[in-house]
C-alpha atoms as a PDB file:
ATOM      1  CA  UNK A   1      29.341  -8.685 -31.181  1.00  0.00           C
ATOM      2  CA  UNK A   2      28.432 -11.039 -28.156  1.00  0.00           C
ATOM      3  CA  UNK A   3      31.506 -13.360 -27.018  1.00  0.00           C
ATOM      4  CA  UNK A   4      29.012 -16.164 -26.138  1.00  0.00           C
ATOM      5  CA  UNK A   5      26.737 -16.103 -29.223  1.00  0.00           C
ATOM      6  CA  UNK A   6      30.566 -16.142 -31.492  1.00  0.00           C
ATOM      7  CA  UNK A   7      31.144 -19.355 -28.838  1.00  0.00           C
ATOM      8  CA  UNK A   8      27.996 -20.657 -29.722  1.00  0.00           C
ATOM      9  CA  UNK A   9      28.988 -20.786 -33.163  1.00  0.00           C
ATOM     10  CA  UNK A  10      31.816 -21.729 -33.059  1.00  0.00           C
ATOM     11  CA  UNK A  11      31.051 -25.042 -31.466  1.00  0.00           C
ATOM     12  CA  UNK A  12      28.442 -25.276 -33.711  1.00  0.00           C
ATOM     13  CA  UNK A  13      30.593 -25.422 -36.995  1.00  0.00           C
ATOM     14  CA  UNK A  14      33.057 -27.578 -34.845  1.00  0.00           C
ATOM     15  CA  UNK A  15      30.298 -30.114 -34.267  1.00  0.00           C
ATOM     16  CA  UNK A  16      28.738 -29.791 -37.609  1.00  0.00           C
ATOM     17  CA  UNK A  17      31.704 -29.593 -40.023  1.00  0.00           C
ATOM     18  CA  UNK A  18      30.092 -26.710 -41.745  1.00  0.00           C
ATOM     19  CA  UNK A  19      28.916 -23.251 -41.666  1.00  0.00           C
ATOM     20  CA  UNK A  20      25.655 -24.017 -43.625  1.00  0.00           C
ATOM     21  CA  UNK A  21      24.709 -27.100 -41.089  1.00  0.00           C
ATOM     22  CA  UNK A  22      25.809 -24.618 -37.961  1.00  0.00           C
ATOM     23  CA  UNK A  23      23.697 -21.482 -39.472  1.00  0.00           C
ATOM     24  CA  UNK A  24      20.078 -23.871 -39.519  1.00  0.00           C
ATOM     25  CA  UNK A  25      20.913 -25.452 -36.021  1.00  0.00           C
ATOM     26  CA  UNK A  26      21.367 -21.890 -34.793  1.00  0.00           C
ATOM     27  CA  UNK A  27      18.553 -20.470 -36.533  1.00  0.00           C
ATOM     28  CA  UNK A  28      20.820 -17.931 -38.563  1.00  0.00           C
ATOM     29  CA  UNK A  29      22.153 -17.558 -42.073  1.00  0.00           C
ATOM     30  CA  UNK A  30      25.817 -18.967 -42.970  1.00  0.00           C
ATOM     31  CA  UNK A  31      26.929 -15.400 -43.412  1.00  0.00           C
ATOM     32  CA  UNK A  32      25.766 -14.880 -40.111  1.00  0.00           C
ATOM     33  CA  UNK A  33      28.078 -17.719 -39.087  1.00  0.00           C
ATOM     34  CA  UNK A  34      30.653 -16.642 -40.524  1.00  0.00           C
ATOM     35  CA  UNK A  35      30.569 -13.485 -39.631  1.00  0.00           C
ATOM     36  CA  UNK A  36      30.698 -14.631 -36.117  1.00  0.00           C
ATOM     37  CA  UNK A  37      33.824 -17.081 -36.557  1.00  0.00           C
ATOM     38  CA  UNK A  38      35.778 -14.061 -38.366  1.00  0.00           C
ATOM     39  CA  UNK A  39      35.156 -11.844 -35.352  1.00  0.00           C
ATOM     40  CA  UNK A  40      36.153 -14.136 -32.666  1.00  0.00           C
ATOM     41  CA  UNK A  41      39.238 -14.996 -34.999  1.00  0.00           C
ATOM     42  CA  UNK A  42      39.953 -11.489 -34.985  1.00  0.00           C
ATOM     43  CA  UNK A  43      39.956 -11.178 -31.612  1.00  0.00           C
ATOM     44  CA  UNK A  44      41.889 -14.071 -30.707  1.00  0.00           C
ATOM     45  CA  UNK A  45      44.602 -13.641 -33.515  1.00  0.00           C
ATOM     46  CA  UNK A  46      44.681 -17.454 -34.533  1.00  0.00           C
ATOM     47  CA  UNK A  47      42.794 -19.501 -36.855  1.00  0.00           C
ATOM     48  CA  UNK A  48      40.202 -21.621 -35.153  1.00  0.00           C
ATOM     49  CA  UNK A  49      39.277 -23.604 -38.325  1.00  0.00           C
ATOM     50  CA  UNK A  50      40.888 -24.912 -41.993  1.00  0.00           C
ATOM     51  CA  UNK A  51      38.471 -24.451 -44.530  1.00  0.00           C
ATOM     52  CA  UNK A  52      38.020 -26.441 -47.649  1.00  0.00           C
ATOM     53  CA  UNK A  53      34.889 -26.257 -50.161  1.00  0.00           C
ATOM     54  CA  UNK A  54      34.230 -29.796 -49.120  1.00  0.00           C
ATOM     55  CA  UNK A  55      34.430 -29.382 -45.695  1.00  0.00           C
ATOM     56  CA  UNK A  56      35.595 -27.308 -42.441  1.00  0.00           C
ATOM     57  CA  UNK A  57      37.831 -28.580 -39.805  1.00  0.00           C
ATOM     58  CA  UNK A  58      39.035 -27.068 -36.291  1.00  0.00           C
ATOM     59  CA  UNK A  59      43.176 -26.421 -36.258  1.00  0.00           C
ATOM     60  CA  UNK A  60      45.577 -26.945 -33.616  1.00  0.00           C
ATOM     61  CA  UNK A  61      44.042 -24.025 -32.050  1.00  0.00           C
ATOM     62  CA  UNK A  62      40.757 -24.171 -32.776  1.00  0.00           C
ATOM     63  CA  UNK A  63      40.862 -27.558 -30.543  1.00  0.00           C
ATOM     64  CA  UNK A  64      42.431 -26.461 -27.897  1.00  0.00           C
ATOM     65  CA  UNK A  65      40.100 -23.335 -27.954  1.00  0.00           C
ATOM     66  CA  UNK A  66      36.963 -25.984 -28.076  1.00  0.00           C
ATOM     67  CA  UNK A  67      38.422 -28.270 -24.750  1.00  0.00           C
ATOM     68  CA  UNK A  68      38.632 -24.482 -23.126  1.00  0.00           C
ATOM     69  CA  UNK A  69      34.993 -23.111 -23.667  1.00  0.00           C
ATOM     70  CA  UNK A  70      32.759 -26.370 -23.898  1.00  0.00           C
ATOM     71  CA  UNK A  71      32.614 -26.883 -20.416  1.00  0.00           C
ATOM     72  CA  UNK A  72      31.633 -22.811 -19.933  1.00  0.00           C
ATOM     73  CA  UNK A  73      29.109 -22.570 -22.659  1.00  0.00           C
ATOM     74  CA  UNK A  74      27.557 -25.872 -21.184  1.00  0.00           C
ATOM     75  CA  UNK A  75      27.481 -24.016 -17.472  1.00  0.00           C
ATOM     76  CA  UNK A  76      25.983 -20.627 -19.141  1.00  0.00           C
ATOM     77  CA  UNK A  77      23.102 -23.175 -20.697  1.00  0.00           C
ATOM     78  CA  UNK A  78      22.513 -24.698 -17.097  1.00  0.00           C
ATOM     79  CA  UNK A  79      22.249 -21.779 -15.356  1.00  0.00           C
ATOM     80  CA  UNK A  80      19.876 -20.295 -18.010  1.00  0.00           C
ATOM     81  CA  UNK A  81      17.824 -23.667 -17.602  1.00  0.00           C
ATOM     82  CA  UNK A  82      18.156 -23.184 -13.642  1.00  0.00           C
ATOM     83  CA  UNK A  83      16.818 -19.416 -13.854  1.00  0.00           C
ATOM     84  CA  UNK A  84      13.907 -20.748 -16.079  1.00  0.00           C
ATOM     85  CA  UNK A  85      13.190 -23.228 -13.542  1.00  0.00           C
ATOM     86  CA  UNK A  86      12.981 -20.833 -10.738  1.00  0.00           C
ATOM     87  CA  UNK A  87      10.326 -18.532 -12.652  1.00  0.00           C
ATOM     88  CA  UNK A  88       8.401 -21.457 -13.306  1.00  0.00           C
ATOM     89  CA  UNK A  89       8.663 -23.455 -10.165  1.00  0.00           C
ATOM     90  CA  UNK A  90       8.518 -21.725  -6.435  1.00  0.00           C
ATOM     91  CA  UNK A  91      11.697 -22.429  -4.939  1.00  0.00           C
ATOM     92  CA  UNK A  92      14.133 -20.700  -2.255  1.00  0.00           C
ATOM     93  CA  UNK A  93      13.403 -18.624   1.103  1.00  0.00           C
ATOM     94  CA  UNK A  94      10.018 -16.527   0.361  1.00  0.00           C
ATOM     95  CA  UNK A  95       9.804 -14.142   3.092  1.00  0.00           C
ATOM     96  CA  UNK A  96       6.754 -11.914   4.211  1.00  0.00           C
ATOM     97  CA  UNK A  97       5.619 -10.140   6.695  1.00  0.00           C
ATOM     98  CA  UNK A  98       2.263  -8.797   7.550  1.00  0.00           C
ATOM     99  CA  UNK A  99       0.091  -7.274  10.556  1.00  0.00           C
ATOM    100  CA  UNK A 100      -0.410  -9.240  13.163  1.00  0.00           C
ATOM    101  CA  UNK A 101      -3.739  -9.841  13.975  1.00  0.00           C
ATOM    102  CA  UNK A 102      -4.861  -9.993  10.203  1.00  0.00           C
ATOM    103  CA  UNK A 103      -1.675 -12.576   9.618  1.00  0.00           C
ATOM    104  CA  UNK A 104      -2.915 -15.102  12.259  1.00  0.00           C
ATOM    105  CA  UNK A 105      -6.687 -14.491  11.341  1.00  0.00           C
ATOM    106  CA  UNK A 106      -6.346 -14.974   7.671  1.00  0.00           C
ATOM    107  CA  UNK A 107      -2.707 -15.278   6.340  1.00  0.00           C
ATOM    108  CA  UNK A 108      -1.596 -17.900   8.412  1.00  0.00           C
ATOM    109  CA  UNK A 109      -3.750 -20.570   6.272  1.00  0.00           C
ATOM    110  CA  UNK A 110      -2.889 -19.311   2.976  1.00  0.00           C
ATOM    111  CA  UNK A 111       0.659 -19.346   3.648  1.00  0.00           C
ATOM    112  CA  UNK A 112       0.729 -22.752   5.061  1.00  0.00           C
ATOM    113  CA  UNK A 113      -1.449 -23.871   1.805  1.00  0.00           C
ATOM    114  CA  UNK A 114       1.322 -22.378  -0.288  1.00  0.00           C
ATOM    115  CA  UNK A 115       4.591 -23.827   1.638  1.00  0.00           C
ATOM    116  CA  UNK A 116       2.657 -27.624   1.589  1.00  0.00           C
ATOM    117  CA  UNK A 117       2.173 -26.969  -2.282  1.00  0.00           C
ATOM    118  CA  UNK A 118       5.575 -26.257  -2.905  1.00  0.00           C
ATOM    119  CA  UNK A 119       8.404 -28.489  -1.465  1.00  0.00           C
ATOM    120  CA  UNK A 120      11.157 -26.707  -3.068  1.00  0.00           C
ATOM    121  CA  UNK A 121       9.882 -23.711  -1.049  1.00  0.00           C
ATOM    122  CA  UNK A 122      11.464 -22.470   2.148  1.00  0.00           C
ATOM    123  CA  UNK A 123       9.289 -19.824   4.345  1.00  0.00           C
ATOM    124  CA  UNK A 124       9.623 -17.335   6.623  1.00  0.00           C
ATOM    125  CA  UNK A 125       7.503 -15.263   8.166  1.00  0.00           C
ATOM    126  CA  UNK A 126       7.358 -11.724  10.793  1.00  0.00           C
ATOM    127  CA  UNK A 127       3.784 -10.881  11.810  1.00  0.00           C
ATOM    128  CA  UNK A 128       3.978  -7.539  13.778  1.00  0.00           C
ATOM    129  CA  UNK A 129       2.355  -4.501  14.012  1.00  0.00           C
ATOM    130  CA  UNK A 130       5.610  -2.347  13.516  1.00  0.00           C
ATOM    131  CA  UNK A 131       6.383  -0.665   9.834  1.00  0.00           C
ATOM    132  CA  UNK A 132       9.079  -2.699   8.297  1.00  0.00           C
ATOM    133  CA  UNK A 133      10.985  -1.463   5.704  1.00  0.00           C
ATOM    134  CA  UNK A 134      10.426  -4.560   2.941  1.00  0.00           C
ATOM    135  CA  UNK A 135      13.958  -3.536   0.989  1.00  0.00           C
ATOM    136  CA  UNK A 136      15.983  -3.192   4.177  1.00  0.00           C
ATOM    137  CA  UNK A 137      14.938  -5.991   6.008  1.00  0.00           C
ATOM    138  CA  UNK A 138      15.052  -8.430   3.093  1.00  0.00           C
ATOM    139  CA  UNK A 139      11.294  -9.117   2.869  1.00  0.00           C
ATOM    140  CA  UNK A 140       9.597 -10.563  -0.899  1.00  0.00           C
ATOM    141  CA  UNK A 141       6.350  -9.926   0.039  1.00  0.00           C
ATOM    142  CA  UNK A 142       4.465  -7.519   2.903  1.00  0.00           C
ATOM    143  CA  UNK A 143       1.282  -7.237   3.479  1.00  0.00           C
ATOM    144  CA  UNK A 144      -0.424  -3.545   4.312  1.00  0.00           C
ATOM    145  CA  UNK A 145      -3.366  -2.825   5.178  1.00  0.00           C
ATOM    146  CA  UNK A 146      -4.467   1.276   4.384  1.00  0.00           C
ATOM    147  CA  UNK A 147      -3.321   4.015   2.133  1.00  0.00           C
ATOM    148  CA  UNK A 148      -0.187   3.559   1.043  1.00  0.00           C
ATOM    149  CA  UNK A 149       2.808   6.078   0.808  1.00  0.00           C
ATOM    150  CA  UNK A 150       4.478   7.448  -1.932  1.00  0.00           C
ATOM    151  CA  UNK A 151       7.672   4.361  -3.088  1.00  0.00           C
ATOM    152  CA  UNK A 152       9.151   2.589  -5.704  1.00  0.00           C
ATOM    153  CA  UNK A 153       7.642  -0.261  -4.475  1.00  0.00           C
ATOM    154  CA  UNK A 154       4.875  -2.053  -6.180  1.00  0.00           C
ATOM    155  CA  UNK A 155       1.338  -2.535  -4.765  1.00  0.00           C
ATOM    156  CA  UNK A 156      -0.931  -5.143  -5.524  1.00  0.00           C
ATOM    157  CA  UNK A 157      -4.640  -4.588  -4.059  1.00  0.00           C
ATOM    158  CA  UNK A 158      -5.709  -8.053  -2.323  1.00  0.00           C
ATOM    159  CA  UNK A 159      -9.508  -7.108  -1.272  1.00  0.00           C
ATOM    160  CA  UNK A 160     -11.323  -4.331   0.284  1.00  0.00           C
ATOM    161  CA  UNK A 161     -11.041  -3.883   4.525  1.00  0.00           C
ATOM    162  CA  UNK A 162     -13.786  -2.534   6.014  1.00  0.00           C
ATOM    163  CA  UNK A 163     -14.085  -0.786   9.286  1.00  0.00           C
ATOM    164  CA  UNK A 164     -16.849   0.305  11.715  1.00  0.00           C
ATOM    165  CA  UNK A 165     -16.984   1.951  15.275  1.00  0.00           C
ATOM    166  CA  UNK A 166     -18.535  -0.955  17.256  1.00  0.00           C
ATOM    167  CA  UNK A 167     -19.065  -1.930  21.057  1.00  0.00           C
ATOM    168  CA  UNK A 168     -20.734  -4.143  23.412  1.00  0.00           C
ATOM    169  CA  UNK A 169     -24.195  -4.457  23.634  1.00  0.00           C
ATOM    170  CA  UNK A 170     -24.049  -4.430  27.297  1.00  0.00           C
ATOM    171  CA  UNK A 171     -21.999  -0.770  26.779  1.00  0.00           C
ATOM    172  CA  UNK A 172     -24.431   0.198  24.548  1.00  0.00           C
ATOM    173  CA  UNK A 173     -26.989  -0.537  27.004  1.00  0.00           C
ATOM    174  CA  UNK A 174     -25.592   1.364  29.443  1.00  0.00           C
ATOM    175  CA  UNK A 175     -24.140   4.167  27.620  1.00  0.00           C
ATOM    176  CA  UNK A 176     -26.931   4.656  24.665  1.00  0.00           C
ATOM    177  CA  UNK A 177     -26.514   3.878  21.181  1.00  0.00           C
ATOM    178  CA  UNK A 178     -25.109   6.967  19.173  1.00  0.00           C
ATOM    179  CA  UNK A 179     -27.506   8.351  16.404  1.00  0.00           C
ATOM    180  CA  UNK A 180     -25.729  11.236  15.006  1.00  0.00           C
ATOM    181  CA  UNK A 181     -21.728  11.387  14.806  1.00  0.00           C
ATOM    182  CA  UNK A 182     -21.959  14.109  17.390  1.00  0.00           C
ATOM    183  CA  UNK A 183     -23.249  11.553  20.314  1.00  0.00           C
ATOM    184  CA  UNK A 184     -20.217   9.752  19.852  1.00  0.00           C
ATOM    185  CA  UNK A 185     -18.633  12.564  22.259  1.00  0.00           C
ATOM    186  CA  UNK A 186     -20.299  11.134  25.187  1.00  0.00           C
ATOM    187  CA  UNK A 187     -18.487   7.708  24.576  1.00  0.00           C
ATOM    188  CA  UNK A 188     -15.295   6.519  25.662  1.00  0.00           C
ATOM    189  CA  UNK A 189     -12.874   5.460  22.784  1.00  0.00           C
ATOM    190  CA  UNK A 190     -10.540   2.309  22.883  1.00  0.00           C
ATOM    191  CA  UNK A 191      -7.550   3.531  21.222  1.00  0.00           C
ATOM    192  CA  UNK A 192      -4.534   1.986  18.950  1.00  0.00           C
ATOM    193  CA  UNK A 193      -1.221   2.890  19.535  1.00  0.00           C
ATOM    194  CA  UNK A 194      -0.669   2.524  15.856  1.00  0.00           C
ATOM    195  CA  UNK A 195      -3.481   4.877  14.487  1.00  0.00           C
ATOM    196  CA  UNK A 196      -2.856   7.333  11.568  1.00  0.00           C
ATOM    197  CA  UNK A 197      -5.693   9.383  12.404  1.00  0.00           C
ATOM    198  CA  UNK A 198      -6.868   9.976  16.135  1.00  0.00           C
ATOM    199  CA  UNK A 199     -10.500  10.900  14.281  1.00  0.00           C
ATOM    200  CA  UNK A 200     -13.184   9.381  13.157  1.00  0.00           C
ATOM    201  CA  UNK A 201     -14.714  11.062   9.805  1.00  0.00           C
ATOM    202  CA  UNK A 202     -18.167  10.828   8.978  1.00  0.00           C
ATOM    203  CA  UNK A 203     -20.867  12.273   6.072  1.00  0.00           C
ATOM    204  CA  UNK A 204     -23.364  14.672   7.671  1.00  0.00           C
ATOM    205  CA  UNK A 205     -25.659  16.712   5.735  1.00  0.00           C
ATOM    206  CA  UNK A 206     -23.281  19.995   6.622  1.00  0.00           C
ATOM    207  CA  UNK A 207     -20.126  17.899   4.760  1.00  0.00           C
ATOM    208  CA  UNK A 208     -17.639  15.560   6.045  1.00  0.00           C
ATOM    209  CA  UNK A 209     -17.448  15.896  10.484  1.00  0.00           C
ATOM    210  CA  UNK A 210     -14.343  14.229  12.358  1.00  0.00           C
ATOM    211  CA  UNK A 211     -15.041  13.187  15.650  1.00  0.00           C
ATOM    212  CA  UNK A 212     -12.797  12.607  18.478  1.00  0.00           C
ATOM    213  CA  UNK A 213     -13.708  10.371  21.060  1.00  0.00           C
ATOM    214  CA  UNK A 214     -12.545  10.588  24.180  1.00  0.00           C
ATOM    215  CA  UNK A 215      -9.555   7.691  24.728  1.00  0.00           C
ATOM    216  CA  UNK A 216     -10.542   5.571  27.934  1.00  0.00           C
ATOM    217  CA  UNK A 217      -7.989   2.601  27.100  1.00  0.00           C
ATOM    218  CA  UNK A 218      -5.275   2.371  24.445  1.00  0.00           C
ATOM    219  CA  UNK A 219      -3.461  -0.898  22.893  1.00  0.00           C
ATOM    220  CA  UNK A 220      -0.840  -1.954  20.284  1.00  0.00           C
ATOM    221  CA  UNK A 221      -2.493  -4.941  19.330  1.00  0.00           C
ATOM    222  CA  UNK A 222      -5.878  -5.210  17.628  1.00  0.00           C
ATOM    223  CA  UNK A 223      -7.056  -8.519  19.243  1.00  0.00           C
ATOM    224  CA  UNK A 224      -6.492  -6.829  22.831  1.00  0.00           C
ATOM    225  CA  UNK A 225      -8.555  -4.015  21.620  1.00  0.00           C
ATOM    226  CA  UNK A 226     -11.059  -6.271  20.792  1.00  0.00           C
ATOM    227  CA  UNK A 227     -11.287  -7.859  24.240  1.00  0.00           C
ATOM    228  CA  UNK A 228     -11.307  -4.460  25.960  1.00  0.00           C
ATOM    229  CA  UNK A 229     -14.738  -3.864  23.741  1.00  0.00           C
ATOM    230  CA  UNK A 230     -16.162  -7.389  24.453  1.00  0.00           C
ATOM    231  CA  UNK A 231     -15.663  -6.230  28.136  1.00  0.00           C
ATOM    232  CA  UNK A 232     -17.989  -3.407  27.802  1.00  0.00           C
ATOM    233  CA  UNK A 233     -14.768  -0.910  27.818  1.00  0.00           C
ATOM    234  CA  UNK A 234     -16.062   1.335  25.244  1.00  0.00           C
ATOM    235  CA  UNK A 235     -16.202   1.905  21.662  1.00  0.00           C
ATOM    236  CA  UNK A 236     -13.401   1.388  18.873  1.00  0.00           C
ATOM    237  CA  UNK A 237     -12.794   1.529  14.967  1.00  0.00           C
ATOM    238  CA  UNK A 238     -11.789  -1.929  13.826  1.00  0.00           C
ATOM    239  CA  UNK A 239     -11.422  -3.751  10.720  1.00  0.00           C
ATOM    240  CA  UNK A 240     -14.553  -6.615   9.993  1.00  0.00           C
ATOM    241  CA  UNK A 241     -11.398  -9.192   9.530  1.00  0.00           C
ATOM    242  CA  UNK A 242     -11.359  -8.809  13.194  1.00  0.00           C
ATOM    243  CA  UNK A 243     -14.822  -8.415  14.468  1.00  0.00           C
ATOM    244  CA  UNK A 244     -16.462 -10.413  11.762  1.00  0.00           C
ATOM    245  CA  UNK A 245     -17.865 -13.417  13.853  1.00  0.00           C
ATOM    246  CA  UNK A 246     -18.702 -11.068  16.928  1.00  0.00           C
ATOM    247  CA  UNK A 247     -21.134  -8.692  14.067  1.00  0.00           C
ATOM    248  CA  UNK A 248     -22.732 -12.098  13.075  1.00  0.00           C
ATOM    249  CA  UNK A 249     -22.957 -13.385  16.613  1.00  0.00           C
ATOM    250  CA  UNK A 250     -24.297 -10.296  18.391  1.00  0.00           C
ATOM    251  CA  UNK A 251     -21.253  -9.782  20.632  1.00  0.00           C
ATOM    252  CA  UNK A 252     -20.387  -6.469  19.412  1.00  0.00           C
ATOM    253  CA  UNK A 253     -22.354  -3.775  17.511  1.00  0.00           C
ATOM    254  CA  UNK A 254     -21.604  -0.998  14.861  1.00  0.00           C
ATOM    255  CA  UNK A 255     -22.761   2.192  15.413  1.00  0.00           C
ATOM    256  CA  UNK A 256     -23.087   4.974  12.639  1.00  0.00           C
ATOM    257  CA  UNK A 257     -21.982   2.716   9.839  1.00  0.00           C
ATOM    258  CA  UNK A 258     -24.491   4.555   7.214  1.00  0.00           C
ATOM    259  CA  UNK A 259     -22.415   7.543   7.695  1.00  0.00           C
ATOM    260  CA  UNK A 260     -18.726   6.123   8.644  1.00  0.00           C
ATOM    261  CA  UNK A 261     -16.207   6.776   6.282  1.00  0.00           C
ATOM    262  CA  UNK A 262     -13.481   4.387   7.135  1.00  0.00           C
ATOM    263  CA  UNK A 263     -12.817   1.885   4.853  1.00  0.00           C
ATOM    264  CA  UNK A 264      -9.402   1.435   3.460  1.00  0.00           C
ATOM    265  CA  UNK A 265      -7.290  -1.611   1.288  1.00  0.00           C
ATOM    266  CA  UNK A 266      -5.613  -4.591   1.844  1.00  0.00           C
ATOM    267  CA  UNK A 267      -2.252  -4.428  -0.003  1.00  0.00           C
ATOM    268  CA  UNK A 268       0.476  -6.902  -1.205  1.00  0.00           C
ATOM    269  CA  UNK A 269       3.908  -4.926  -1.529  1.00  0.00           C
ATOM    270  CA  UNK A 270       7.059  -6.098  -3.179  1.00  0.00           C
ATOM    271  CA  UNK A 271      10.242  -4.353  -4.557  1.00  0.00           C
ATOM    272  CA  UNK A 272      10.280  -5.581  -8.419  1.00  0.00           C
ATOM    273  CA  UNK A 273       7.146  -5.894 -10.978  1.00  0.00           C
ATOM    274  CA  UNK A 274      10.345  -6.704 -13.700  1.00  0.00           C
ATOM    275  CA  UNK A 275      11.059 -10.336 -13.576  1.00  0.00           C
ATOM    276  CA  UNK A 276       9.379 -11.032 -10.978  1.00  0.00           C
ATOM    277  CA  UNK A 277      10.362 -14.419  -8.978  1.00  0.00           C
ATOM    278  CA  UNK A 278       7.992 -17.577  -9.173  1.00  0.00           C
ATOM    279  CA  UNK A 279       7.647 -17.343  -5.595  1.00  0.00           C
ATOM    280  CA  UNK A 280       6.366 -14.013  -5.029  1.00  0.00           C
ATOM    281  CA  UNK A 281       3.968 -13.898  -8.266  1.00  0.00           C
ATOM    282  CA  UNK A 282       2.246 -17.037  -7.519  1.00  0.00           C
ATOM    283  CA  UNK A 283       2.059 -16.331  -3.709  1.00  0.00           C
ATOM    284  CA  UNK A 284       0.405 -12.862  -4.764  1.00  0.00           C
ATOM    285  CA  UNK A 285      -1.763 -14.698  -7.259  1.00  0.00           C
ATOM    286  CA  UNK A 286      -2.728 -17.235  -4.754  1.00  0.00           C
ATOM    287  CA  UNK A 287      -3.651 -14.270  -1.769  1.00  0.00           C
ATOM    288  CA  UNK A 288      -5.863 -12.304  -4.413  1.00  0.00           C
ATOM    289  CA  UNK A 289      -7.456 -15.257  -5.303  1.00  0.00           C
ATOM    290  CA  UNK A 290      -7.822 -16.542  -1.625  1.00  0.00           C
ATOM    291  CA  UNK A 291      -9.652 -13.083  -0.596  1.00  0.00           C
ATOM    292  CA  UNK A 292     -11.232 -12.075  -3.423  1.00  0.00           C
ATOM    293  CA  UNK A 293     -12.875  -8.615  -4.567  1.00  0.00           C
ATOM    294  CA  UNK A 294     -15.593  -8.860  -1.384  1.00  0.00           C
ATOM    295  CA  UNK A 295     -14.051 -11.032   1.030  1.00  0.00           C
ATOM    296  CA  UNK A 296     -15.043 -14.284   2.787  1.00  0.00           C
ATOM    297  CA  UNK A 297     -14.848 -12.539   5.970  1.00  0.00           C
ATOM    298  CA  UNK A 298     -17.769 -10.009   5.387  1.00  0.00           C
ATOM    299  CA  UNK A 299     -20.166 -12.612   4.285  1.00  0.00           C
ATOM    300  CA  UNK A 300     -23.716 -12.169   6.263  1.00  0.00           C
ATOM    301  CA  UNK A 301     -22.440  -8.985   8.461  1.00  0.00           C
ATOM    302  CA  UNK A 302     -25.556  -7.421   9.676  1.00  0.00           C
ATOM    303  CA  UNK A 303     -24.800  -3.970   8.699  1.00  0.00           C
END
């Protein structure tokens, strides 16, 4: 039987002077009770109470037992009430991470929205391209974007992220604008240094094509690999979080978007789904609502 529900009982009937009053505050039956004061009896080899059929009072050892546990039942309440408190209210160090180009674009906001919402919240965040293992390094929440490997972790999907192979109109100018996959060959290719796949795949009417482009230029960082394009450098596969305004404004162009199959996910990943912190569900809650199922960023692209 459980030593704190026989402690619970017991300062019940010493507060209450009876099983039958202790049983209703405690929600159980006086056998119940009684049951419970028997046990812990048992255990302890001493009587805790003298009872009468008029009335139950605690003995010599029952009352030093009571100035003994009081104070440790009370703590066990508080930190139960603390717990509660922390699944209800955000509170504590939330940290995340996330890549880095999408975390300043459109992360950035929505954490600083959360922390300002919150001021029993503490927050730290790591934007960088590099994989980070979210267990290791102590991370709550990460944010990936593309398919996901095989974990124990659990993945919540935040919105769709779209990609096309886009360049300069100047480039395209100068180069021609590709029709087929195939005329991408006579391109040069702005690469990332973090690319899965050095390919690009596409839907032809023989099946699914890859094409490699030839690399000209390679980066680590998205936003540089941006610039290089904007500079009439060549042509690259980036995410619409990225290239959004530039689509909208005419700075860039896609090319073979009817037949591009690149799109991918946006991801929130976190160890536990099993009593899962304040902090972490609400922040996820708040992202998924932030982006939602088609998000802001793609609103009005021209392809």
């Amino acid at each position: 039987m459980d030593k704190f529900l026989e402690f619970q009982a017991f300062l019940e009937v010493s507060e209450e002077g009876s099983f039958s009053r202790a049983a209703d505050a405690l929600g159980l039956t006086p056998s119940a009770v009684s049951k419970q004061i028997r046990a812990l009896e048992d255990r302890l080899g001493v009587r805790l109470f003298h009872r009468t059929t008029r009335r139950v009072s605690l003995t010599d050892a029952g009352r030093a037992f009571r100035e003994r546990i009081e104070s440790v039942v009370q703590e066990v309440d508080e930190a139960e009430q603390a717990v509660a408190q922390l699944q209800a209210e955000p509170r504590g160090l939330l940290r995340v991470g996330a890549p880095m180009d999408f975390g300043r674009a459109h992360l950035a906001n929505a954490i600083a929205q959360f922390a300002a919402a919150h001021a029993a919240l503490e927050v730290e965040v790591e934007f960088a391209d590099r994989f980070v293992d979210v267990v290791e390094e102590g991370f709550d929440v990460v944010v990936r974007i593309g398919v996901l490997a095989e974990s124990s972790l659990v993945a919540r999907r935040l919105a769709p992220c779209r990609r096309l192979v886009c360049g300069s109109p100047e480039y395209l100018d100068a180069r021609g604008r590709p029709e087929r996959p195939e005329d991408l060959l006579a391109h040069h290719r702005v690469g990332y240094a973090y690319e899965v796949e050095r390919s690009w795949r596409f839907d032809t009417p023989h099946g699914t094509k890859r094409i490699t482009v030839p690399v000209r230029h390679r980066s680590n960082n998205g936003e540089l690999t941006r610039e290089l394009l904007l500079a009439g450098e060549g042509l690259s596969l980036l995410p619409t979080f990225l290239i959004a305004e530039d689509l909208r404004r005419g700075r860039l162009e896609a090319v073979c978007a009817e037949s591009l199959r690149a799109d991918t996910q946006i991801h929130a990943v976190y160890p536990h789904r099993k009593h899962l912190s304040a902090k972490v569900r609400q922040f996820v809650d708040q992202l998924a609502t932030h982006y939602r199922p088609r998000p802001y960023w793609d609103e009005g692209l021209p392809v």
